[in-house]
Protein backbone atom coordinates (compact mmCIF):
# COMPACT_ATOMS: atom_id res chain seq x y z
CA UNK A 1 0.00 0.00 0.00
CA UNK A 2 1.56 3.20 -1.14
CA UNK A 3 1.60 5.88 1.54
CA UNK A 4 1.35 9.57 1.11
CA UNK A 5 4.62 11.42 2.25
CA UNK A 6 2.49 14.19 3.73
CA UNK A 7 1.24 11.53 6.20
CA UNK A 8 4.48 10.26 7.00
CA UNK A 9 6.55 10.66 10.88
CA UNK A 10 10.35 10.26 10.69
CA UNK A 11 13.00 9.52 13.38
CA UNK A 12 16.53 9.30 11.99
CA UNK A 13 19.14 8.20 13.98
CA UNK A 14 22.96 9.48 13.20
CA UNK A 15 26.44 9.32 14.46
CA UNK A 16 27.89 7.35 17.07
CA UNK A 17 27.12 3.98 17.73
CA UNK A 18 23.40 4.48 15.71
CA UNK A 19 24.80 2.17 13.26
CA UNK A 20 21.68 -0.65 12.78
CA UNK A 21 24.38 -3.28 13.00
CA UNK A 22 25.28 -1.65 16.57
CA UNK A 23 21.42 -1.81 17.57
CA UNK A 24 19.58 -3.66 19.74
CA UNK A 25 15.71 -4.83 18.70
CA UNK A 26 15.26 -4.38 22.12
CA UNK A 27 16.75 -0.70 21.92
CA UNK A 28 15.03 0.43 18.98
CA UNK A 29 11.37 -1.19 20.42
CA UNK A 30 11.71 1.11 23.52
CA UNK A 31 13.04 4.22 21.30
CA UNK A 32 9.85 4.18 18.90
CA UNK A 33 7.52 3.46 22.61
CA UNK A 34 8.90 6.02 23.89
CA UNK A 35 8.03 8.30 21.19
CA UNK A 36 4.82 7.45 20.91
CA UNK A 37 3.86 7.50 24.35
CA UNK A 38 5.37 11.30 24.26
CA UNK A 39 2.84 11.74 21.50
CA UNK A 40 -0.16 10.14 23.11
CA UNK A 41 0.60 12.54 26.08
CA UNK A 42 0.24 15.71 24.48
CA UNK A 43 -3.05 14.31 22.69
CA UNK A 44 -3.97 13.45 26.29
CA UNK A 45 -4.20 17.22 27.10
CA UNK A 46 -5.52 18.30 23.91
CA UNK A 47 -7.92 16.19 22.88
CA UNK A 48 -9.74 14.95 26.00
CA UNK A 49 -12.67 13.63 23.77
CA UNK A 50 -10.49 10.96 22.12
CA UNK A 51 -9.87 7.22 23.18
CA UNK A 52 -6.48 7.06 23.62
CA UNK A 53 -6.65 3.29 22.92
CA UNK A 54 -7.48 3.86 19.43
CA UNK A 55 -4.57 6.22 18.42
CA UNK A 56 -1.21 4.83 17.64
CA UNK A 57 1.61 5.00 14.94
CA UNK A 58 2.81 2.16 12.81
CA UNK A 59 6.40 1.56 11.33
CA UNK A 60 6.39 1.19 8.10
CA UNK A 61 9.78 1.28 6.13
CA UNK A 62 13.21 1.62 7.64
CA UNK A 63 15.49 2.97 5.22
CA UNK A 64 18.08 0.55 3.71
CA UNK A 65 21.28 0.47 5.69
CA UNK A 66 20.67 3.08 8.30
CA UNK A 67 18.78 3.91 11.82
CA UNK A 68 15.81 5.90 9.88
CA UNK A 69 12.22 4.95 10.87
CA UNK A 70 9.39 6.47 9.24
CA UNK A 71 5.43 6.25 10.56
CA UNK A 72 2.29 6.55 9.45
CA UNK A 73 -0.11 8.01 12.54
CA UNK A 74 -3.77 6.15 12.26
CA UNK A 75 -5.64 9.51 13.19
CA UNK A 76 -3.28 12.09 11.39
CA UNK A 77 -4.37 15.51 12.20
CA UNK A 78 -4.02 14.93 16.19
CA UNK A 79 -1.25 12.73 15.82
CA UNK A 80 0.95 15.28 13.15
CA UNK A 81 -0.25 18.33 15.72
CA UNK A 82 1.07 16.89 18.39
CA UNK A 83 4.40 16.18 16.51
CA UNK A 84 4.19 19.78 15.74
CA UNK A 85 3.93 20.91 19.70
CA UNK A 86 6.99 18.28 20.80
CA UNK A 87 9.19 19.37 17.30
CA UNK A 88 8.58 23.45 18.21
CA UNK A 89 9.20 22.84 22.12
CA UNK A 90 12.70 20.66 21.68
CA UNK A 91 13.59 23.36 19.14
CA UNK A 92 13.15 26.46 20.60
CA UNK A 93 13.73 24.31 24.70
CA UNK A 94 10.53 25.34 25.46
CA UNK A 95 9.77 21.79 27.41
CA UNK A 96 7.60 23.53 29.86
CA UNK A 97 4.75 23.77 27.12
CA UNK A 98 4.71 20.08 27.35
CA UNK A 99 2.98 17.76 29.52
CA UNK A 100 5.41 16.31 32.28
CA UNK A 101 4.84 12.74 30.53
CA UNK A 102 6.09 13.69 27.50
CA UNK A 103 9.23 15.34 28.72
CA UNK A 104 9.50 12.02 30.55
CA UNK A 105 9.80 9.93 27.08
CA UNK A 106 11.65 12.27 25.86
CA UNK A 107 13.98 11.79 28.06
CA UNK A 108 14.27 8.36 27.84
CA UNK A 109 15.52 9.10 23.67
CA UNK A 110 18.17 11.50 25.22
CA UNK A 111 19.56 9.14 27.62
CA UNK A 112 19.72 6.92 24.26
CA UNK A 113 21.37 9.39 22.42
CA UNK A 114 23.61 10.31 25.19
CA UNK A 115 24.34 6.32 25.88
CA UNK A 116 25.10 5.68 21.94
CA UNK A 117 27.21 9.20 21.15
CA UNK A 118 24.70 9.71 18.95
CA UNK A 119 21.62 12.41 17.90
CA UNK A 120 17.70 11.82 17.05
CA UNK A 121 16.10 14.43 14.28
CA UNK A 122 12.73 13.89 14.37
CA UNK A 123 11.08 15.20 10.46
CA UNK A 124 8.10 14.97 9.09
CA UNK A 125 6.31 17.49 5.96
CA UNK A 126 4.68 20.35 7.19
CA UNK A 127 5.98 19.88 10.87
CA UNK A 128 9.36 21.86 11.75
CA UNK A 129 12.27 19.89 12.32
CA UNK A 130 14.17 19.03 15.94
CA UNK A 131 16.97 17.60 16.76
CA UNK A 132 18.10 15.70 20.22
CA UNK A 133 21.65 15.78 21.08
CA UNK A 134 23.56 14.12 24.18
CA UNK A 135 24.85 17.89 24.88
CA UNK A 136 21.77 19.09 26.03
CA UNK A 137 19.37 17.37 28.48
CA UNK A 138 15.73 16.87 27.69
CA UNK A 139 14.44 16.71 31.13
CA UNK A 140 12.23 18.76 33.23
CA UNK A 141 12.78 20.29 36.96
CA UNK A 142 10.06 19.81 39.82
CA UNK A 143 10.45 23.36 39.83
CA UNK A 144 8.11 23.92 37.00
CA UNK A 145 5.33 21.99 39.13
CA UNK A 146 3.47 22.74 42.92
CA UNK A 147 2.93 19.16 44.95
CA UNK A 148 1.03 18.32 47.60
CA UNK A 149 -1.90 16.44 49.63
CA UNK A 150 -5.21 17.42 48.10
CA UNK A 151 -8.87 16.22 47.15
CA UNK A 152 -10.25 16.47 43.94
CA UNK A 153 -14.09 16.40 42.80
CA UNK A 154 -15.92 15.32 39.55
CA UNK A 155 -17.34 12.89 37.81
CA UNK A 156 -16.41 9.36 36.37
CA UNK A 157 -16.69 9.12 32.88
CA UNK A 158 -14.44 6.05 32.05
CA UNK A 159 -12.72 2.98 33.57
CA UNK A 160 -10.72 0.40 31.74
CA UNK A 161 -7.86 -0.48 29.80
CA UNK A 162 -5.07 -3.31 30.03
CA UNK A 163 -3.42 -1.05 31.89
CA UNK A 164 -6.17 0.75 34.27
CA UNK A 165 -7.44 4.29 33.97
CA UNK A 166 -9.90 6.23 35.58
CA UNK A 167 -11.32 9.20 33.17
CA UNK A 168 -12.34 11.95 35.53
CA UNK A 169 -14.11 15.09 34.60
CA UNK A 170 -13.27 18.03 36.92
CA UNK A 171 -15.47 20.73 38.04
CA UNK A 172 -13.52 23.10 36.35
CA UNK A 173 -14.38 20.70 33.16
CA UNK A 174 -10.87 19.96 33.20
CA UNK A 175 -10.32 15.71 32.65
CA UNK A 176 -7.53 13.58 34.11
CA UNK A 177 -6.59 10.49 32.97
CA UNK A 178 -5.27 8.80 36.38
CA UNK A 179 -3.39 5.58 36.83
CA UNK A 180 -5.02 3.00 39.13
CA UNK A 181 -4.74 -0.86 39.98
CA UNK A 182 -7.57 -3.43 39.11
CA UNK A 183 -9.02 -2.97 42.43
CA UNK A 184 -9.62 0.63 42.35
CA UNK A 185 -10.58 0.42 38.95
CA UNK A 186 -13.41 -2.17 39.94
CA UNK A 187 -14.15 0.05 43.05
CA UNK A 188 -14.26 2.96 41.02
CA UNK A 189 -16.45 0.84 37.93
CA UNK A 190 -19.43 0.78 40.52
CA UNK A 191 -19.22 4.82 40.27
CA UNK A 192 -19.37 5.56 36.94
CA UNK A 193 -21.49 9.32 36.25
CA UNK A 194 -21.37 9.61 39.95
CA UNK A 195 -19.86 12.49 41.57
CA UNK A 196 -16.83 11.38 43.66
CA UNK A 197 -14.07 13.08 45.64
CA UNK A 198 -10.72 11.58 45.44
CA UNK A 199 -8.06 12.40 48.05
CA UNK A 200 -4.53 12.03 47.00
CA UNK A 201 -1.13 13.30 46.56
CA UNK A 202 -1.33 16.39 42.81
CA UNK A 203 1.09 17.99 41.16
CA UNK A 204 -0.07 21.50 39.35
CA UNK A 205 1.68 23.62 37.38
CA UNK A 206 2.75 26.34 38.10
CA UNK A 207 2.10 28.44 35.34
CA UNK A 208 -1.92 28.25 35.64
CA UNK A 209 -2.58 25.70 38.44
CA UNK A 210 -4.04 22.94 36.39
CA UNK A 211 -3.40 19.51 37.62
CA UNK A 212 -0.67 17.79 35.59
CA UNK A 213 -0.37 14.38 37.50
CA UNK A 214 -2.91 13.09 40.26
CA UNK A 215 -2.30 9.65 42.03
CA UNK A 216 -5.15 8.72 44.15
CA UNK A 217 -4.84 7.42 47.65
CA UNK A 218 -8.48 7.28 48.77
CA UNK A 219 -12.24 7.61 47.40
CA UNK A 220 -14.34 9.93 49.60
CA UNK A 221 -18.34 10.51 49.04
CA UNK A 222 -18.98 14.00 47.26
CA UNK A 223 -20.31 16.58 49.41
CA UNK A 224 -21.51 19.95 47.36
CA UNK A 225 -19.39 23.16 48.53
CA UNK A 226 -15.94 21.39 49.29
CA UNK A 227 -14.57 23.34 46.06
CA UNK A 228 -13.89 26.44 47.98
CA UNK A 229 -12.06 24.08 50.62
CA UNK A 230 -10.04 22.17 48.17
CA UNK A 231 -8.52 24.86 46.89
CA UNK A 232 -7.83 25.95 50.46
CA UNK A 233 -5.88 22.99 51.08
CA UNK A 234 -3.87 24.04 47.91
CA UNK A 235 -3.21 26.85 49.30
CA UNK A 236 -2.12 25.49 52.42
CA UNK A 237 0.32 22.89 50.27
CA UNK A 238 1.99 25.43 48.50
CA UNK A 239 2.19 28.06 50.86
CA UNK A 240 3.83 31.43 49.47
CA UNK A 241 2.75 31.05 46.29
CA UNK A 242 -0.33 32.01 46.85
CA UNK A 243 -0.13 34.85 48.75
CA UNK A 244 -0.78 36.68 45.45
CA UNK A 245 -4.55 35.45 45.85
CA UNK A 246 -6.42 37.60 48.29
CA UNK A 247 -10.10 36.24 48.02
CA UNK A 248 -9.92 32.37 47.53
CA UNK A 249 -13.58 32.43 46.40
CA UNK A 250 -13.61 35.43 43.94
CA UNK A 251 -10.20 33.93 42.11
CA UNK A 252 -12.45 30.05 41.74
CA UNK A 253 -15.35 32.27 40.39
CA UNK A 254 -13.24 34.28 38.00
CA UNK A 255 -11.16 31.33 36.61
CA UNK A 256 -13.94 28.59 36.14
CA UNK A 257 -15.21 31.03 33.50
CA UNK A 258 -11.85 32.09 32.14
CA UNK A 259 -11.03 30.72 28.52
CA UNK A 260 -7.71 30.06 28.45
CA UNK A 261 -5.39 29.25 25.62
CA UNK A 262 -3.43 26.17 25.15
């Protein structure tokens, strides 16, 4: 089946020890996961009304004699805008624009790179070109995040997966995608459209407060009004930083309503 080049995702692989005869299957497997699970991320946060199960990229040619790998995304325009967002953000080391996952996998291809003396240009038409290198590190600082004990509230649109999620949609309308084991998941099943409050240990960012990460340590019943003293406790985790925020109520009111740009 011929495949249009305007379709097509490219990894190259140069230099070093990136010679295919110096490659693991092993190695490469986890390199083209890796990149793909940095993609699904950012779709994650973009696209919260797609199953994530049902987007993926497929290898279709390596080019004779050399580490180049070239895909063909199932669902294109999500896929090749996400490759757009990680391209522009290694380029102009902007990783803060990307979800903490995705800097994650990232870094797994510059530990590679860094391992095998060796750099990764990811290419594609349309989408701008970026290059990893082992001289400078794709990782991402826990200063660019606020942690700390807090309970969230919404509603539970989805449970499954081979590897369990939880879908949760926020008050805010904001959804999280959370990581749980079978128990919870069948705990949480028994839930599903129910309004829920879910105590655990968040990490925001810092740049607008949304919730980047959220692992859950216990499921509490809903009670209306504990917005106001959720947000509280946030306030209480991350102490100085929000001093800036003189009426805890009127800044909830104000930025439920707020469109904000992504």
């Amino acid at each position: 089946m011929k495949v249009n080049e305007d379709d097509i995702l490219e990894l190259c692989l140069s230099g070093g020890g990136a010679k295919p005869t110096a490659l693991k299957a092993s190695e490469v497997a986890d390199l083209i996961t890796a990149y793909e699970r940095a993609l699904l991320r950012v779709i994650e946060r973009d696209n919260t009304e797609i199953n994530l199960e049902e987007v993926f990229i497929s290898l279709i040619d390596i080019q004779e004699n050399s580490a180049h790998y070239r895909f063909v995304p199932n669902v294109k325009n999500v896929v090749f805008a996400a490759a757009s967002a990680i391209n522009t953000a290694i380029a102009t080391q902007a990783l803060a624009t990307l979800p903490y996952k995705t800097v994650e996998n990232l870094g797994e291809i510059w530990k590679f790179t860094k391992e095998k003396n060796c750099q990764a240009e990811f290419t594609g038409k349309s989408l701008p070109k970026a290059v990893i290198v082992p001289e400078v590190p794709i990782q991402i600082s826990k200063d660019f995040f606020f942690e700390g004990e807090t309970t969230i509230y919404g509603k539970i649109e989805r449970v499954g997966g081979s590897a369990p999620k939880v879908r949760v949609k926020l008050d805010n309308d904001d959804v999280l995608y959370l990581e749980v084991d079978e128990s919870l998941a069948k705990k949480l099943a028994n839930r599903l459209y129910e309004s829920i409050a879910l105590k655990g240990m968040a990490k925001w960012r810092k740049h607008d407060y949304r919730i980047e990460d959220f692992k859950i340590e216990s499921v509490q019943d809903f009670e209306a009004g504990k917005i106001t003293e959720a947000m509280k406790e946030l306030r209480g985790s991350i102490g100085a930083f929000w001093d800036k925020v003189g009426n805890v109520d009127d800044y909830i009111l104000n930025s439920r309503y707020e469109k904000e740009d992504y």
